[in-house]
C-alpha atoms as a PDB file:
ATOM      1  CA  UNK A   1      -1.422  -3.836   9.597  1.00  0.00           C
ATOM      2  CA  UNK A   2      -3.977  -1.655  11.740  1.00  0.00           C
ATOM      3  CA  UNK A   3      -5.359   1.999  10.482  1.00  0.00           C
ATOM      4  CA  UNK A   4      -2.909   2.756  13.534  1.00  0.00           C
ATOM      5  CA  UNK A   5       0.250   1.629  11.820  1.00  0.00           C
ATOM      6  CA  UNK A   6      -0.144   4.230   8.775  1.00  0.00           C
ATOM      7  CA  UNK A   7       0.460   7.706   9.009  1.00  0.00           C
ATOM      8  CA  UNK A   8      -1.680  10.441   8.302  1.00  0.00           C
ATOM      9  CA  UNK A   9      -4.756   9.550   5.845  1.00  0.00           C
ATOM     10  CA  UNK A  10      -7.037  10.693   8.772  1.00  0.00           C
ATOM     11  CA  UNK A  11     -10.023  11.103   6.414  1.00  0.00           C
ATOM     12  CA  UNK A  12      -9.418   7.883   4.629  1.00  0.00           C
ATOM     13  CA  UNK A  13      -9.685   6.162   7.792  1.00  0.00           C
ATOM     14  CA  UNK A  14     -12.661   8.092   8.792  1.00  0.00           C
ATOM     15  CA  UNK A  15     -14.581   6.870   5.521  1.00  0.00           C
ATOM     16  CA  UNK A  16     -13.969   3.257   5.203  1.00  0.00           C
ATOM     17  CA  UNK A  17     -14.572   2.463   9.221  1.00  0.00           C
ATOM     18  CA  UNK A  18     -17.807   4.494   8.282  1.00  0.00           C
ATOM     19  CA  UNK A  19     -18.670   2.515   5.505  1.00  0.00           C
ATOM     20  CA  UNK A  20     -18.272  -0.377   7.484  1.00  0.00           C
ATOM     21  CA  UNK A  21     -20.345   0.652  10.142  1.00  0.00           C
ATOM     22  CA  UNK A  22     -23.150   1.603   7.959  1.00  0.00           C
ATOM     23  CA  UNK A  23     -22.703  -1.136   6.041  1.00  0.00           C
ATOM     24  CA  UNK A  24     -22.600   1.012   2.750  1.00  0.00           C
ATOM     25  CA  UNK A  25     -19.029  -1.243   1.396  1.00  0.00           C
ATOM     26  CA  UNK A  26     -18.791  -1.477  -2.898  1.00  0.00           C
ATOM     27  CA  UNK A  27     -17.318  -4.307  -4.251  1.00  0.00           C
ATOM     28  CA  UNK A  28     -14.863  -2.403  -5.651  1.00  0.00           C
ATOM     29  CA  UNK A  29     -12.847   0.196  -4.741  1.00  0.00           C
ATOM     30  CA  UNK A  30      -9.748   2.162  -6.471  1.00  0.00           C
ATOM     31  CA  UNK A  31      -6.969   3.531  -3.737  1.00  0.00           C
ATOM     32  CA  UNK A  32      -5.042   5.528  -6.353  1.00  0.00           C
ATOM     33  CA  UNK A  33      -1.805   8.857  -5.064  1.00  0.00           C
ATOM     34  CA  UNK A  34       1.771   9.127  -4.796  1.00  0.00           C
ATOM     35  CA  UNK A  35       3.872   6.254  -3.866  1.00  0.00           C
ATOM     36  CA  UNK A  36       5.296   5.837  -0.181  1.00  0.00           C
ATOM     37  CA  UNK A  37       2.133   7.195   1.849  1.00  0.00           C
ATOM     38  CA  UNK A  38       0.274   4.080   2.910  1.00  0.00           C
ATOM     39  CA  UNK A  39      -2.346   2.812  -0.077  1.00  0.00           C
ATOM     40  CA  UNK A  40      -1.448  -0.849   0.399  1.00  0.00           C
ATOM     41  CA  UNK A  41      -1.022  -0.966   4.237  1.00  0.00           C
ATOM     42  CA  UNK A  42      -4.634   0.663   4.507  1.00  0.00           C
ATOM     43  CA  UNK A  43      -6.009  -1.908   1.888  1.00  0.00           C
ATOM     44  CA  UNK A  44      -4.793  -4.764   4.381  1.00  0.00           C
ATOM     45  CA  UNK A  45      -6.173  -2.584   7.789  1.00  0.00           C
ATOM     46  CA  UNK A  46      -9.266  -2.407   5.732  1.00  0.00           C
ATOM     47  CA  UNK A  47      -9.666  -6.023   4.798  1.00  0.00           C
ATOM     48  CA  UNK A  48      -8.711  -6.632   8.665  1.00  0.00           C
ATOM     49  CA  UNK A  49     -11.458  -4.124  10.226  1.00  0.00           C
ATOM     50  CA  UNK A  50     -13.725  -5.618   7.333  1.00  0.00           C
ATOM     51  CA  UNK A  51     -13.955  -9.158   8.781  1.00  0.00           C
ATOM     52  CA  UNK A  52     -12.795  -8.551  12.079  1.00  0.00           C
ATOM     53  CA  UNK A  53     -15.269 -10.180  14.727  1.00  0.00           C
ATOM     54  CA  UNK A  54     -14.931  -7.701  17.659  1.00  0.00           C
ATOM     55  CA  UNK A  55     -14.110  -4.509  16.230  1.00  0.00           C
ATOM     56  CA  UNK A  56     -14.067  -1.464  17.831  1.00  0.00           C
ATOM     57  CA  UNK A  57     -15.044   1.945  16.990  1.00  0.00           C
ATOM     58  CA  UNK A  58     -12.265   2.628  15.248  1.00  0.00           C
ATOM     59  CA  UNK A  59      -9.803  -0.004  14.914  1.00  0.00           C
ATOM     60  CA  UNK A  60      -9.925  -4.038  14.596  1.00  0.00           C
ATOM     61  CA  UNK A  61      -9.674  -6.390  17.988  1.00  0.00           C
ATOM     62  CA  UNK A  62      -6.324  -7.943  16.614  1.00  0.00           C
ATOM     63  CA  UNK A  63      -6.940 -10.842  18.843  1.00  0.00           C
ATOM     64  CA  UNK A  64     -10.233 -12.516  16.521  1.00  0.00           C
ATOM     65  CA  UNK A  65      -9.571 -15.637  14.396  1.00  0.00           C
ATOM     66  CA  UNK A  66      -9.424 -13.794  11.192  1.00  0.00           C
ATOM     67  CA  UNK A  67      -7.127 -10.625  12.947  1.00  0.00           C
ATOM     68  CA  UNK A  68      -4.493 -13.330  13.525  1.00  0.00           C
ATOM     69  CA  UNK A  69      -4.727 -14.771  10.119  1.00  0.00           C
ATOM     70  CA  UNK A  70      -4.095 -11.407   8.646  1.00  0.00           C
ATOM     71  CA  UNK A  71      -1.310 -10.727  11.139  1.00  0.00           C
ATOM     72  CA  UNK A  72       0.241 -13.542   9.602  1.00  0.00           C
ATOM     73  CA  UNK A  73      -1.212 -12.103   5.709  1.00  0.00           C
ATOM     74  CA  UNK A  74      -2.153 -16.124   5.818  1.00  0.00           C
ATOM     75  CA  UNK A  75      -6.058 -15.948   5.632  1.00  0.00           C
ATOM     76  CA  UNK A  76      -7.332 -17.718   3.253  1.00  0.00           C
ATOM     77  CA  UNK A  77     -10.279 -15.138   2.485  1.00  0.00           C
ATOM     78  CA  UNK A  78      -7.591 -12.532   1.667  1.00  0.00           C
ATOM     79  CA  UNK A  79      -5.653 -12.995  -1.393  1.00  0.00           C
ATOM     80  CA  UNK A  80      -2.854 -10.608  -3.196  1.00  0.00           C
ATOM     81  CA  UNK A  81      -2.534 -10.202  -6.546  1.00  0.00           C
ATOM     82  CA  UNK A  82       0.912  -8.329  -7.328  1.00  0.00           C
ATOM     83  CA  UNK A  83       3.246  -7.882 -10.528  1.00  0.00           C
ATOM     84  CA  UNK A  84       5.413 -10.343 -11.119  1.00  0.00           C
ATOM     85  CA  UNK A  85       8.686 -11.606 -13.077  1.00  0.00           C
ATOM     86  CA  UNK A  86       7.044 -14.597 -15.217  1.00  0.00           C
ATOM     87  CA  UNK A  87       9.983 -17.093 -15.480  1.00  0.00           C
ATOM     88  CA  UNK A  88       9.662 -19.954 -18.077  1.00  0.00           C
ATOM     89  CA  UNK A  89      12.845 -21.540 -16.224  1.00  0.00           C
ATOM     90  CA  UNK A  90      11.483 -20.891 -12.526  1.00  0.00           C
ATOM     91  CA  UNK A  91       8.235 -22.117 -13.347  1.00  0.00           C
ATOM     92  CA  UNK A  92       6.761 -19.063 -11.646  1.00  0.00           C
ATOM     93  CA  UNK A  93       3.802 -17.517 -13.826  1.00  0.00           C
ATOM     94  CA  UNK A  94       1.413 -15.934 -11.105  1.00  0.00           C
ATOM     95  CA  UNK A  95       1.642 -13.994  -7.694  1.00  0.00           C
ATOM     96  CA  UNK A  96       1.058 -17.288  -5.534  1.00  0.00           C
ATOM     97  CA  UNK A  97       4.327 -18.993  -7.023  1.00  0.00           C
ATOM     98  CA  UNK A  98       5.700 -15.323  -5.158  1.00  0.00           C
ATOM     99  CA  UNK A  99       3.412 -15.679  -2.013  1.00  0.00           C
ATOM    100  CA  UNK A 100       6.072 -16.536   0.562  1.00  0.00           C
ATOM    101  CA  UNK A 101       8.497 -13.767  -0.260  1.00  0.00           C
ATOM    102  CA  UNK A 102       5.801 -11.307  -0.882  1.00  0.00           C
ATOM    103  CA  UNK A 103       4.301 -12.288   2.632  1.00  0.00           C
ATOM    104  CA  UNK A 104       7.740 -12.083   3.920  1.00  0.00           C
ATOM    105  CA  UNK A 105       8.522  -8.410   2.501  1.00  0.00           C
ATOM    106  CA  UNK A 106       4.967  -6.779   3.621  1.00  0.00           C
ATOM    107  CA  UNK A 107       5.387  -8.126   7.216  1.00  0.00           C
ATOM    108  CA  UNK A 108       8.966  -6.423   7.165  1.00  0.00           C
ATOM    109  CA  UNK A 109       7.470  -2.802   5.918  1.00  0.00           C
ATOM    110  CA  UNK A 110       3.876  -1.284   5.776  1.00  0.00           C
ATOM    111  CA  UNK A 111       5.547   1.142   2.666  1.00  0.00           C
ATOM    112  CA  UNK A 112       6.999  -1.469   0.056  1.00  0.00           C
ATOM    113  CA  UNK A 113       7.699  -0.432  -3.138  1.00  0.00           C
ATOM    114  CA  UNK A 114       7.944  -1.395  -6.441  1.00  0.00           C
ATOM    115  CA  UNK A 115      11.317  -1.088  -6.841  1.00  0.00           C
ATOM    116  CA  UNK A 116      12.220  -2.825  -3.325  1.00  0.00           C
ATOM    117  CA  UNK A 117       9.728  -5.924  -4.286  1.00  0.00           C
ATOM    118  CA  UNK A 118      11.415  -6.364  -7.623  1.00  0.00           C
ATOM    119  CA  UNK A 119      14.536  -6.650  -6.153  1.00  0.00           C
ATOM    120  CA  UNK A 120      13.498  -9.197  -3.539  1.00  0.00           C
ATOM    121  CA  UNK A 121      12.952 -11.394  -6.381  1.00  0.00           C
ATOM    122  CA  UNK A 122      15.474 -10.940  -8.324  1.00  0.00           C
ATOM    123  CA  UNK A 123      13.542  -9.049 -11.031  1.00  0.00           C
ATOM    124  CA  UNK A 124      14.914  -5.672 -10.916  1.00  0.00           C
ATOM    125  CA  UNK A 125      16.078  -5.010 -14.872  1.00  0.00           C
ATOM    126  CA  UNK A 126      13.129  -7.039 -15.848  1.00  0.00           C
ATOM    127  CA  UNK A 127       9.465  -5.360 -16.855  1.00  0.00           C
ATOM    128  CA  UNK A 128       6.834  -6.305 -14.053  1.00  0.00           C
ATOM    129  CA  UNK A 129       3.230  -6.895 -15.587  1.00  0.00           C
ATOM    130  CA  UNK A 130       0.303  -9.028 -13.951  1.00  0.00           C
ATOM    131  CA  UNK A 131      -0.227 -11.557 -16.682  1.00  0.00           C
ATOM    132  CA  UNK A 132      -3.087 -13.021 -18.415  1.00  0.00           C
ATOM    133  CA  UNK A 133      -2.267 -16.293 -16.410  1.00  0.00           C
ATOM    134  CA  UNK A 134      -3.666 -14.128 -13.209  1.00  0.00           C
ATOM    135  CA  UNK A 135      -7.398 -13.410 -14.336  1.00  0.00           C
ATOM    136  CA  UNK A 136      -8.427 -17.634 -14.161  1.00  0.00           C
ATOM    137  CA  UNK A 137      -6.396 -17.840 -11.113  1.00  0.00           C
ATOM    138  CA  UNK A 138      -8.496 -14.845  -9.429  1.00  0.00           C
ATOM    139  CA  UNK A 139     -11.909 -16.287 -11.002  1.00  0.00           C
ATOM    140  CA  UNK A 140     -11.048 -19.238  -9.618  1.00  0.00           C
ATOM    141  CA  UNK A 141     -10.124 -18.331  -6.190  1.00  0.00           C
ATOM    142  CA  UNK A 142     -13.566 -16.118  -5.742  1.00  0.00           C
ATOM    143  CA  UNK A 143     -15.660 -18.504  -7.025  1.00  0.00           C
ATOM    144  CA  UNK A 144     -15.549 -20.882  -3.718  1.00  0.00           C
ATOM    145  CA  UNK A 145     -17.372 -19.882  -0.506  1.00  0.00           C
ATOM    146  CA  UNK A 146     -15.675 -17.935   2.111  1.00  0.00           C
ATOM    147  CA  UNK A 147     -13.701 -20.302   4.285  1.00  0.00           C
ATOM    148  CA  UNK A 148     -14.222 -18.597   7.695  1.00  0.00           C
ATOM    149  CA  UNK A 149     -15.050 -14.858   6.810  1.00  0.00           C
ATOM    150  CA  UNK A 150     -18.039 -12.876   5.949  1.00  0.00           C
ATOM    151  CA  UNK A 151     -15.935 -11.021   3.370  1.00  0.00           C
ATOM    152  CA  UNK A 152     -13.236 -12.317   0.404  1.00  0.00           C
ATOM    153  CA  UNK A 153     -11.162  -9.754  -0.204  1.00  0.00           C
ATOM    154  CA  UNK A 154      -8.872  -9.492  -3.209  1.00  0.00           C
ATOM    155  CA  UNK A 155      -6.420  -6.703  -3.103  1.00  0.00           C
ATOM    156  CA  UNK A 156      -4.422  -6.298  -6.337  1.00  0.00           C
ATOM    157  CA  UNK A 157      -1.284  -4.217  -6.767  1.00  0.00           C
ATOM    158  CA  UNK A 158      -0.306  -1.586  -8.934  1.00  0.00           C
ATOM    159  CA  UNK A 159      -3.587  -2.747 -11.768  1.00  0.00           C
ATOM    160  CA  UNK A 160      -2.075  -0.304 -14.126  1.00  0.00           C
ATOM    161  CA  UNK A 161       0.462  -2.882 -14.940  1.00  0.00           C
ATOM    162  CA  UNK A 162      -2.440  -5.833 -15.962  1.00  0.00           C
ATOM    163  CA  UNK A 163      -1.390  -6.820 -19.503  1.00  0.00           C
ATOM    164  CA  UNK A 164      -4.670  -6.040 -21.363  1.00  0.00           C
ATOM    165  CA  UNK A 165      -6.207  -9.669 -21.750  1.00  0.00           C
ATOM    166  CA  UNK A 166      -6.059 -10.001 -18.085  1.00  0.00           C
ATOM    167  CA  UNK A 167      -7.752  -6.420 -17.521  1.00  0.00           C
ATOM    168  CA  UNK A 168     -10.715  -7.723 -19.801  1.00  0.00           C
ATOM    169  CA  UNK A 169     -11.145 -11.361 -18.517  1.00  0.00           C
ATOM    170  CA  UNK A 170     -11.521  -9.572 -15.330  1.00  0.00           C
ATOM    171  CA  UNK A 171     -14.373  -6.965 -16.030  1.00  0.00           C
ATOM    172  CA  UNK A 172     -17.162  -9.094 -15.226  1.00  0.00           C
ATOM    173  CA  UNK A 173     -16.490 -10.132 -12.472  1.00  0.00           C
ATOM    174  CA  UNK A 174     -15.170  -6.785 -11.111  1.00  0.00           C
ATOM    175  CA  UNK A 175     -18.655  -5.338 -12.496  1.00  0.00           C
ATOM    176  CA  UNK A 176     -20.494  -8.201 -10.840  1.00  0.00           C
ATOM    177  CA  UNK A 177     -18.459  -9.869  -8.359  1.00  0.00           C
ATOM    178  CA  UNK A 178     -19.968 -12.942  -6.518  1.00  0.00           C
ATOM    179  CA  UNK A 179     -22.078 -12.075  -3.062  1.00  0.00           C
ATOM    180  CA  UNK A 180     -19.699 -10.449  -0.709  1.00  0.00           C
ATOM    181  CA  UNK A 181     -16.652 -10.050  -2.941  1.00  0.00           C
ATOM    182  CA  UNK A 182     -14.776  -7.177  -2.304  1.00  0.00           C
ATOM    183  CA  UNK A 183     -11.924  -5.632  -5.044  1.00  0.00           C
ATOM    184  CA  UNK A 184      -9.454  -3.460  -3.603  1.00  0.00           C
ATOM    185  CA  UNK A 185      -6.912  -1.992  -6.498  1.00  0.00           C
ATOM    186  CA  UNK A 186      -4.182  -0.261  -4.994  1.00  0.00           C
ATOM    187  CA  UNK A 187      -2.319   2.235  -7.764  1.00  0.00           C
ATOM    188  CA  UNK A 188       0.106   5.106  -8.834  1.00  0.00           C
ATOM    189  CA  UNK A 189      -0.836   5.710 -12.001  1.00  0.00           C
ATOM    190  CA  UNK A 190      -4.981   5.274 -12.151  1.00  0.00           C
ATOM    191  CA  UNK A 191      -4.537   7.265 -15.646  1.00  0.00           C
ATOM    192  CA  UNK A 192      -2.827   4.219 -17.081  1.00  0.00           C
ATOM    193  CA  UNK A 193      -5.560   1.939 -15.990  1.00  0.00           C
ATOM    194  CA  UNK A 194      -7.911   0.432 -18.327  1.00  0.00           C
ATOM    195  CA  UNK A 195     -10.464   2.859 -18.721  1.00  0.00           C
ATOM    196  CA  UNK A 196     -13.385  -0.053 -18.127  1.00  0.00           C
ATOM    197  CA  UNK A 197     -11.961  -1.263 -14.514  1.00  0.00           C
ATOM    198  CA  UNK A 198     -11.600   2.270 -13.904  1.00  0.00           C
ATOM    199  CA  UNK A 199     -15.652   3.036 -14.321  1.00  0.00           C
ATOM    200  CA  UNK A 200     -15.978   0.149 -12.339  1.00  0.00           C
ATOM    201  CA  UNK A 201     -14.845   1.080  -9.021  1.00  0.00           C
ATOM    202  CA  UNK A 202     -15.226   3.821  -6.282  1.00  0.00           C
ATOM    203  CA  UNK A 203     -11.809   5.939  -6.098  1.00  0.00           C
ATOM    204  CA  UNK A 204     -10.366   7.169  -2.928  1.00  0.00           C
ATOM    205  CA  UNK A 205      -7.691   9.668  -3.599  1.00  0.00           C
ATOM    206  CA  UNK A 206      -4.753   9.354  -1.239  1.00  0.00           C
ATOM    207  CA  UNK A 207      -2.589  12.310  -0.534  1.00  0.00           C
ATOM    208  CA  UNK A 208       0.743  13.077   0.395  1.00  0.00           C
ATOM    209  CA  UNK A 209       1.404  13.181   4.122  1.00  0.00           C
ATOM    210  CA  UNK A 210       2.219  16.203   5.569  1.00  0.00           C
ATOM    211  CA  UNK A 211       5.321  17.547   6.573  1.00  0.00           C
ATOM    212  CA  UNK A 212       4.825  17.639  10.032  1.00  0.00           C
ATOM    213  CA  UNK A 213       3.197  13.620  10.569  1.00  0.00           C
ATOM    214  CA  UNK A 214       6.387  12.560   9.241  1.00  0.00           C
ATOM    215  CA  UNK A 215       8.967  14.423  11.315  1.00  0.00           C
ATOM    216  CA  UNK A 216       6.796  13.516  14.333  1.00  0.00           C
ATOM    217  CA  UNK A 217       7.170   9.430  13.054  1.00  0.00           C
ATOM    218  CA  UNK A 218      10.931  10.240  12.226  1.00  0.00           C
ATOM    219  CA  UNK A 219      11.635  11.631  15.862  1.00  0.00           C
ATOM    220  CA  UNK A 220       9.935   8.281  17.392  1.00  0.00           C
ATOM    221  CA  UNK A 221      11.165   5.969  14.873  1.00  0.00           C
ATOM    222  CA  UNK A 222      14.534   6.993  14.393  1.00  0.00           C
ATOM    223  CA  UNK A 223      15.221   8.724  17.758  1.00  0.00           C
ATOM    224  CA  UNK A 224      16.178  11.502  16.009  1.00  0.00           C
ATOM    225  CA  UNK A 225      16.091  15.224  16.538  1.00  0.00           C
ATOM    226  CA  UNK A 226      13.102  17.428  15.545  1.00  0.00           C
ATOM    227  CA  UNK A 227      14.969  19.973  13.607  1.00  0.00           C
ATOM    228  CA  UNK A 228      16.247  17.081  11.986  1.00  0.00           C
ATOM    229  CA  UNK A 229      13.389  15.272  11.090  1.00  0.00           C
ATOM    230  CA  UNK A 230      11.688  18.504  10.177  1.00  0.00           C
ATOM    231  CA  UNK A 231      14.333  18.654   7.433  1.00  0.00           C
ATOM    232  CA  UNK A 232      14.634  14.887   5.853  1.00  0.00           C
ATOM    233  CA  UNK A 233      10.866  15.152   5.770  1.00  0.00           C
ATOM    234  CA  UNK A 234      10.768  18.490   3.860  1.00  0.00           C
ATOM    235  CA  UNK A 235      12.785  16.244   1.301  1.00  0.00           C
ATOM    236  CA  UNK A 236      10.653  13.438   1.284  1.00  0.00           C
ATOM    237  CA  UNK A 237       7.800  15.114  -0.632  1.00  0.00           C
ATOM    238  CA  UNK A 238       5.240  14.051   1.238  1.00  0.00           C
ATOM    239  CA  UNK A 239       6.116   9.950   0.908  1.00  0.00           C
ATOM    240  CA  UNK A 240       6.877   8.331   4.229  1.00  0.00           C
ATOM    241  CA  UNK A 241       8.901   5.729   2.775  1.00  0.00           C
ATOM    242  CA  UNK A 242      11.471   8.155   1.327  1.00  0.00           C
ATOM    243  CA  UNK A 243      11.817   9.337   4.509  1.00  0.00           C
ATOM    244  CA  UNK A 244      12.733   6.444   5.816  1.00  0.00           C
ATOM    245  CA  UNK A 245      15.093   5.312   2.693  1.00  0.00           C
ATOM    246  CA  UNK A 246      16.970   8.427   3.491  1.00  0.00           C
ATOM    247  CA  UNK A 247      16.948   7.936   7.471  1.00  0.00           C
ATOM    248  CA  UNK A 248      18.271   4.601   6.715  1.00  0.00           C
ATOM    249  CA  UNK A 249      20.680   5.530   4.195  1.00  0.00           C
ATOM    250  CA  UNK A 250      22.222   8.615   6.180  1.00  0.00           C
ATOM    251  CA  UNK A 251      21.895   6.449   9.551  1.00  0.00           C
ATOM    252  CA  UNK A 252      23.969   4.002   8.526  1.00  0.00           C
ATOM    253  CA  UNK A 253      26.763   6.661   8.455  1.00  0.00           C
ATOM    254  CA  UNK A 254      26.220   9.281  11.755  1.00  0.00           C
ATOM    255  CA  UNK A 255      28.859  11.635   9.886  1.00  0.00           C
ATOM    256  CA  UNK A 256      27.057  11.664   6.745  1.00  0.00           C
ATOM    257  CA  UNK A 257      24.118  12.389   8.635  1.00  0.00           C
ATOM    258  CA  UNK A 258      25.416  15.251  10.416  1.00  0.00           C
ATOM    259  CA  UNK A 259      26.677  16.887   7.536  1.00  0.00           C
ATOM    260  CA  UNK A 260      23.207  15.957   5.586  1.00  0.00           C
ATOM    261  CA  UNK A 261      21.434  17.870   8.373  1.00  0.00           C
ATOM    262  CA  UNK A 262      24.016  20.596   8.374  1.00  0.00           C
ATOM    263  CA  UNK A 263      23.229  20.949   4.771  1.00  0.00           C
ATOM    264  CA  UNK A 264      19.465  21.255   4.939  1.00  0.00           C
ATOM    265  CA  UNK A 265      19.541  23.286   7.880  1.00  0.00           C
ATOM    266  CA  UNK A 266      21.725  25.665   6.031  1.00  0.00           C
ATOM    267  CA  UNK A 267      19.760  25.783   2.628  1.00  0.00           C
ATOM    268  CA  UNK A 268      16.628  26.220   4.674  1.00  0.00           C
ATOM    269  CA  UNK A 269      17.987  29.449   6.377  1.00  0.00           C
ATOM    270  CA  UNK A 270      19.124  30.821   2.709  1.00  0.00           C
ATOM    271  CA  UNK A 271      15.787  30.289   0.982  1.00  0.00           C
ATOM    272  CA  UNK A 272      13.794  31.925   3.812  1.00  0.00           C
ATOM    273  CA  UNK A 273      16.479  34.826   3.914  1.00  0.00           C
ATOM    274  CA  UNK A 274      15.890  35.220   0.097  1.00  0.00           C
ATOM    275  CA  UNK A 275      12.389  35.410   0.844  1.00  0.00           C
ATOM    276  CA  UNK A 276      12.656  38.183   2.979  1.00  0.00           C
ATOM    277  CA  UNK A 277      14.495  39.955   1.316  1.00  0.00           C
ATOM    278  CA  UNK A 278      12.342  39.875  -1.642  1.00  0.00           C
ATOM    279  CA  UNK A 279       8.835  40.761   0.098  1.00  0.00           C
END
């Protein structure tokens, strides 16, 4: 993932390649908004600009040792830290036991959701949490060296869902984390958060993405019309990847489509004739 892969979030950008540059970069930062408009994908573009080698002014070299690594989401500086089903009978108790289909399902989309990871692993009627097993598994993983980068960057996943005793095991070191350790929380709900890791990190508030970015990705995604796009992304409420669940959906089915389109085209004309006639 590059800053170039996610749409909109100009400003975001802007900030964290200037941080960078100035070399102004907390140990902690909190990239909290709606779901579906690019908080995770930027975490990784920012971990990759972070330790790339020969980056440019405004995007990584994607050719470096470490770019390839995170191409791959293998570098071993860069660890993920995601919610999980914990299965006595799988064995499976932390987010590495997951690694290889979570590596697997953010190479496939820059927007994953919660909803689409739970399903890839079989969880979906279960109750996701990050559990206390995580907190010594992410002390211990930040408490070697870096193995090839300047930075080790831990990104962790929807935080609001960190079962208490892993929340608190984990204030210290988010408060003091060892010499170039950078925390990266990526959420939808910040007010859930523990209030402590909260005061502990510097928020970024992503917004919803325009109207107009998305029909302009639709129309060179999808090959789509304009008026088209224009519509599914009035719809999509400012979240690329609904945009795309409904481009999918619909696409699968050119008929449906049509008379989707049709539809939305149609209730568009009515509300701005009611407006009309009311001003």
């Amino acid at each position: 993932m590059f800053f170039r892969d996610i749409i909109g979030q100009e400003e975001i950008k802007k900030h964290l390649i200037q941080s960078v540059k100035s070399g102004q970069i907390p140990h902690a930062r909190l990239f909290y908004g709606p779901d579906g408009i690019g908080k995770l994908a930027m975490a990784v573009a920012y971990a990759r600009y972070l330790n790339c080698t020969n980056r440019g002014e405004e995007e990584s070299c994607g050719t470096c040792p470490s770019c390839k690594h995170i191409t791959s989401l293998m570098h071993p500086d860069l660890n993920f830290v995601f919610p999980i089903y914990k299965s006595a009978k799988l064995k499976k108790r932390i987010s590495d036991d997951y690694i290889t289909e979570w590596r697997k399902a953010l190479s496939e989309t820059h927007y994953l959701s919660l909803e689409h990871w739970l399903s890839i692993i079989g969880a979906e009627n279960a109750q996701p949490k990050i559990y206390t097993d995580e907190s010594s598994e992410i002390i211990r993983k930040l408490s070697f060296k870096s193995f090839e980068s300047e930075y080790k960057v831990m990104i962790i996943w929807h935080p609001e869902l960190m079962v208490d005793e892993c929340a608190n095991k984990l204030l210290k070191i988010i408060e003091e984390p060892y010499n170039k350790t950078i925390f990266l929380l990526v959420s939808n709900r910040p007010d859930i958060i523990l209030p402590t890791i909260l005061s502990r990190t510097q928020r970024l508030n992503f917004r919803k993405i325009p109207n107009e970015e998305i029909a302009t990705e639709l129309v060179r995604h999808f090959s789509v019309e304009p008026s088209d796009a224009a519509n599914v992304a009035r719809i999509s409420n400012g979240s690329y990847r609904k945009a795309m669940e409904i481009m999918q959906q619909t696409g699968e089915n050119e008929l449906f489509f049509e008379l989707f389109t049709k539809m939305m085209r149609n209730s568009y004309a009515r509300r701005i004739k009611e407006m009309k006639q009311w001003s």
